[in-house]
Protein backbone atom coordinates (compact mmCIF):
# COMPACT_ATOMS: atom_id res chain seq x y z
CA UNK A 1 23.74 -18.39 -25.20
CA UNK A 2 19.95 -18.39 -26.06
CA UNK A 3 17.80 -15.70 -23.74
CA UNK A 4 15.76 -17.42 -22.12
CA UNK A 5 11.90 -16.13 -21.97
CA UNK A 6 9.58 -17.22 -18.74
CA UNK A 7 6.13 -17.28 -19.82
CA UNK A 8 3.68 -17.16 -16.74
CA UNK A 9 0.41 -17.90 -17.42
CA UNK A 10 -2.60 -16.76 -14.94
CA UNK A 11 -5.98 -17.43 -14.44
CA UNK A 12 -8.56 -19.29 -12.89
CA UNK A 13 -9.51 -23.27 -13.79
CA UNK A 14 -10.79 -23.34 -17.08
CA UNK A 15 -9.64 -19.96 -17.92
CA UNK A 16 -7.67 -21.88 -21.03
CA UNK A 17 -4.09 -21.81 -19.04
CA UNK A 18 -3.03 -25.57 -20.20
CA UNK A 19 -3.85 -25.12 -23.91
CA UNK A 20 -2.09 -22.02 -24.55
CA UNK A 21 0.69 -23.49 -22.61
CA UNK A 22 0.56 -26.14 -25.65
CA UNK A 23 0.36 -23.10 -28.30
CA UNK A 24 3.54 -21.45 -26.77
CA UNK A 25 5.24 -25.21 -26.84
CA UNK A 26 4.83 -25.30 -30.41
CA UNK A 27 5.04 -22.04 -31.30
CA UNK A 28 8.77 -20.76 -29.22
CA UNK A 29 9.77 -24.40 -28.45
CA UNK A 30 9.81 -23.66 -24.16
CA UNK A 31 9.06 -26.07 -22.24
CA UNK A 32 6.24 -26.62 -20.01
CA UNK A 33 5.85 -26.86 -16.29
CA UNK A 34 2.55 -27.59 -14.58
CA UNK A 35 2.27 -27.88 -11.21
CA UNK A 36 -0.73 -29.93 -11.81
CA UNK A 37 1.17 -32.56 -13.87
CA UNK A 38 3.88 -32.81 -11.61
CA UNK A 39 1.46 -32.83 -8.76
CA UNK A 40 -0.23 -36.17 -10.88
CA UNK A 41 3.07 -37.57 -11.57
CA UNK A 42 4.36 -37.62 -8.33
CA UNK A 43 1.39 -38.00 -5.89
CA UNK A 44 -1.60 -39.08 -8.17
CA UNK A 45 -5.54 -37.41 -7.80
CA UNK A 46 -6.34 -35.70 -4.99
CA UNK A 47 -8.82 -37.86 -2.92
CA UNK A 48 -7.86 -40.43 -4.90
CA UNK A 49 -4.75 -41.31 -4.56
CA UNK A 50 -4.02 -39.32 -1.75
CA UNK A 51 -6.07 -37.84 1.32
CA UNK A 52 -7.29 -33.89 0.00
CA UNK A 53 -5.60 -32.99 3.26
CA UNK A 54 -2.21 -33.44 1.95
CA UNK A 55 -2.59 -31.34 -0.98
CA UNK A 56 -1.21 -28.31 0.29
CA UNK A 57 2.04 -30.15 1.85
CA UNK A 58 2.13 -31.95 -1.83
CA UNK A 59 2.22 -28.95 -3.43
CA UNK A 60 4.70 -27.07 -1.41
CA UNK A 61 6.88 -29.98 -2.39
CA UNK A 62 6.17 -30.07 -6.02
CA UNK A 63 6.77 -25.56 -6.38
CA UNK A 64 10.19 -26.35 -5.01
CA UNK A 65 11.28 -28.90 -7.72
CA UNK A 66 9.69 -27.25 -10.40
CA UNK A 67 11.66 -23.76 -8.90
CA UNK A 68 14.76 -25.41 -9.36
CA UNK A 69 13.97 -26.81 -12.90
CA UNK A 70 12.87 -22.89 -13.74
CA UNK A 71 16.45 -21.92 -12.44
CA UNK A 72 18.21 -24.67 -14.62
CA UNK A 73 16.26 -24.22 -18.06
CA UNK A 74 16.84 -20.07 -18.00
CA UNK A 75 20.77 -20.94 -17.13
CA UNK A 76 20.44 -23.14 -20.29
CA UNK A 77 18.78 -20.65 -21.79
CA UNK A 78 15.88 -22.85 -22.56
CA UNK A 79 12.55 -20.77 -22.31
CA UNK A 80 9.87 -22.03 -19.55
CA UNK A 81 5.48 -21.92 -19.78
CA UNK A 82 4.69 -21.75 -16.39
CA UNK A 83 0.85 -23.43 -16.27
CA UNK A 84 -0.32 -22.11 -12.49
CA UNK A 85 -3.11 -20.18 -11.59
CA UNK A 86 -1.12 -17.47 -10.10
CA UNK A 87 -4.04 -16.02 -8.05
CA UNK A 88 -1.90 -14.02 -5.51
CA UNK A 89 -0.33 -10.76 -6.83
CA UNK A 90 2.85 -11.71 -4.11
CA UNK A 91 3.31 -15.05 -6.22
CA UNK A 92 3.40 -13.45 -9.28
CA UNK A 93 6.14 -10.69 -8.35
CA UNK A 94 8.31 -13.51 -6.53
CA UNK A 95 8.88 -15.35 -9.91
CA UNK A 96 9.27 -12.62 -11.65
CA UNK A 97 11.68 -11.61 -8.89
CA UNK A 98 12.88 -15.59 -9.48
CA UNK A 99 12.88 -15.04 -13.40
CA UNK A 100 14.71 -11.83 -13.57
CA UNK A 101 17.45 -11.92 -11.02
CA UNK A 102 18.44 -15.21 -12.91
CA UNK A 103 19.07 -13.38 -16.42
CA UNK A 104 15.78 -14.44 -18.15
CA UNK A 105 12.89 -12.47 -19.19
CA UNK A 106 9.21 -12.89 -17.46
CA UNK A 107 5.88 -12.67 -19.94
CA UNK A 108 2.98 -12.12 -17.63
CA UNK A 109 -0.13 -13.85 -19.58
CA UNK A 110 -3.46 -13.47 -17.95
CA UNK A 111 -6.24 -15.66 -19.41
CA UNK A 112 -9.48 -14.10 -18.00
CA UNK A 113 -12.85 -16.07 -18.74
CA UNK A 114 -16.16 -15.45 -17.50
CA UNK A 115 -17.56 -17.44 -14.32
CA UNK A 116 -20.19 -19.19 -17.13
CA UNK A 117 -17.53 -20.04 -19.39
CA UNK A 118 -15.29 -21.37 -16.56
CA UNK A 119 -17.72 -23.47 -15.40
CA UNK A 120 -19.04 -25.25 -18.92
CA UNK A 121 -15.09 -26.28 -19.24
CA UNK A 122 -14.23 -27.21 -15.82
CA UNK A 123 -17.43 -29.49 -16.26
CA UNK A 124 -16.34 -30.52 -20.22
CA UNK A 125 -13.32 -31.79 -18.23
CA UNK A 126 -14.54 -33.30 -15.85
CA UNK A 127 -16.48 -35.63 -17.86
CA UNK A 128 -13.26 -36.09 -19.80
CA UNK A 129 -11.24 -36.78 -17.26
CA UNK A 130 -13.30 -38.93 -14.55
CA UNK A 131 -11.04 -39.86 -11.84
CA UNK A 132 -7.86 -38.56 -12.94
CA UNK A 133 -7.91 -35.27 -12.33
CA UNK A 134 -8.48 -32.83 -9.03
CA UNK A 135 -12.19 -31.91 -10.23
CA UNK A 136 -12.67 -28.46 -9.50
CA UNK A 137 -16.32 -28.02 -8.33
CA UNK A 138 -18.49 -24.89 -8.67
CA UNK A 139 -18.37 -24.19 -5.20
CA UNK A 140 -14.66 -24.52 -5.24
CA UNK A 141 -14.87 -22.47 -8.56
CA UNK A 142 -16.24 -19.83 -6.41
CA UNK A 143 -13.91 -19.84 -3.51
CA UNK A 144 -11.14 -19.58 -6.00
CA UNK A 145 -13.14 -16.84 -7.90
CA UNK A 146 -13.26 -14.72 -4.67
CA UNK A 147 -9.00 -14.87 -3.55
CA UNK A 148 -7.95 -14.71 -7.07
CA UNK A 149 -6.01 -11.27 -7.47
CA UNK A 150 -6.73 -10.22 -11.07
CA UNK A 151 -3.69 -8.83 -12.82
CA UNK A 152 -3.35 -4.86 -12.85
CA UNK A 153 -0.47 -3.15 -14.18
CA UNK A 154 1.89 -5.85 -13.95
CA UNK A 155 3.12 -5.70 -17.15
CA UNK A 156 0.71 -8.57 -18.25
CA UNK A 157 -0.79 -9.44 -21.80
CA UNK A 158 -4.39 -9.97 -21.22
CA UNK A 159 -6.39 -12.24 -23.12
CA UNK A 160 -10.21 -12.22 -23.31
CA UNK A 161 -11.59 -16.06 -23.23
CA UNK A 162 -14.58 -16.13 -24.89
């Protein structure tokens, strides 16, 4: 059977996380999870579709499917992208904790980005995206900005967004 590589990808909105999930895609053939997408899929926009209250009992929902669907690719030995944020050190060691005690491998990818360029692309997208997206706004930039845990000797590939 194939080995089975988990690629987590950290980093703050706009850090780049969703288009190098795309590169690895093309490049190993894994398949891609994103909490945001299955967030969409299942529940629609925040404040949209869907009271911004929720989000946080939403989400709980959507990390436990998308747990499970981690757990069934590595047994198939069908590598994973995970596209999250990550911000919390804990997180990161339970699914590499998740990863390894099911067989598979765990890449730690941290895509670090100024606060400037963060905020040019989180507004890029925005405009892009009008109404069907969360839109992340510079104060909520800056909340995530000050309980993101960076990565620090975790093991993690660190690329500079620039």
């Amino acid at each position: 059977m194939k080995h089975a590589i988990v690629y987590l990808l950290c980093g703050l909105p706009g850090s780049g996380k969703t288009t190098y999930a795309k590169k690895i895609v093309d490049e190993q053939g894994a398949l891609s999870l994103s909490i945001d997408d299955e967030m969409i899929k299942r529940y629609g926009v925040a404040g949209i579709d869907y009271p911004t209250e929720k989000r946080n009992e939403y989400k709980s929902n959507v990390m436990e499917i998308i747990k499970s669907k981690i757990v069934e690719n590595i047994r198939n030995g069908q590598s994973v992208v995970l596209d999250f944020g990550v911000r919390k050190k804990r997180d990161r060691e339970y699914f590499r904790d998740l990863v390894e005690s099911n067989g598979a491998e765990m890449q730690l990818i941290y895509l670090k980005a100024s606060r400037a360029l963060l905020l040019e692309r989180l507004n890029r997208r925005a405009d892009i995206e009008k109404g069907n997206n969360f839109i992340i706004t510079p104060d909520i930039l800056d909340k995530r900005i000050a309980i993101f845990e960076e990565p620090n000797n975790e093991n993690e590939k660190v690329i500079i967004q620039d």
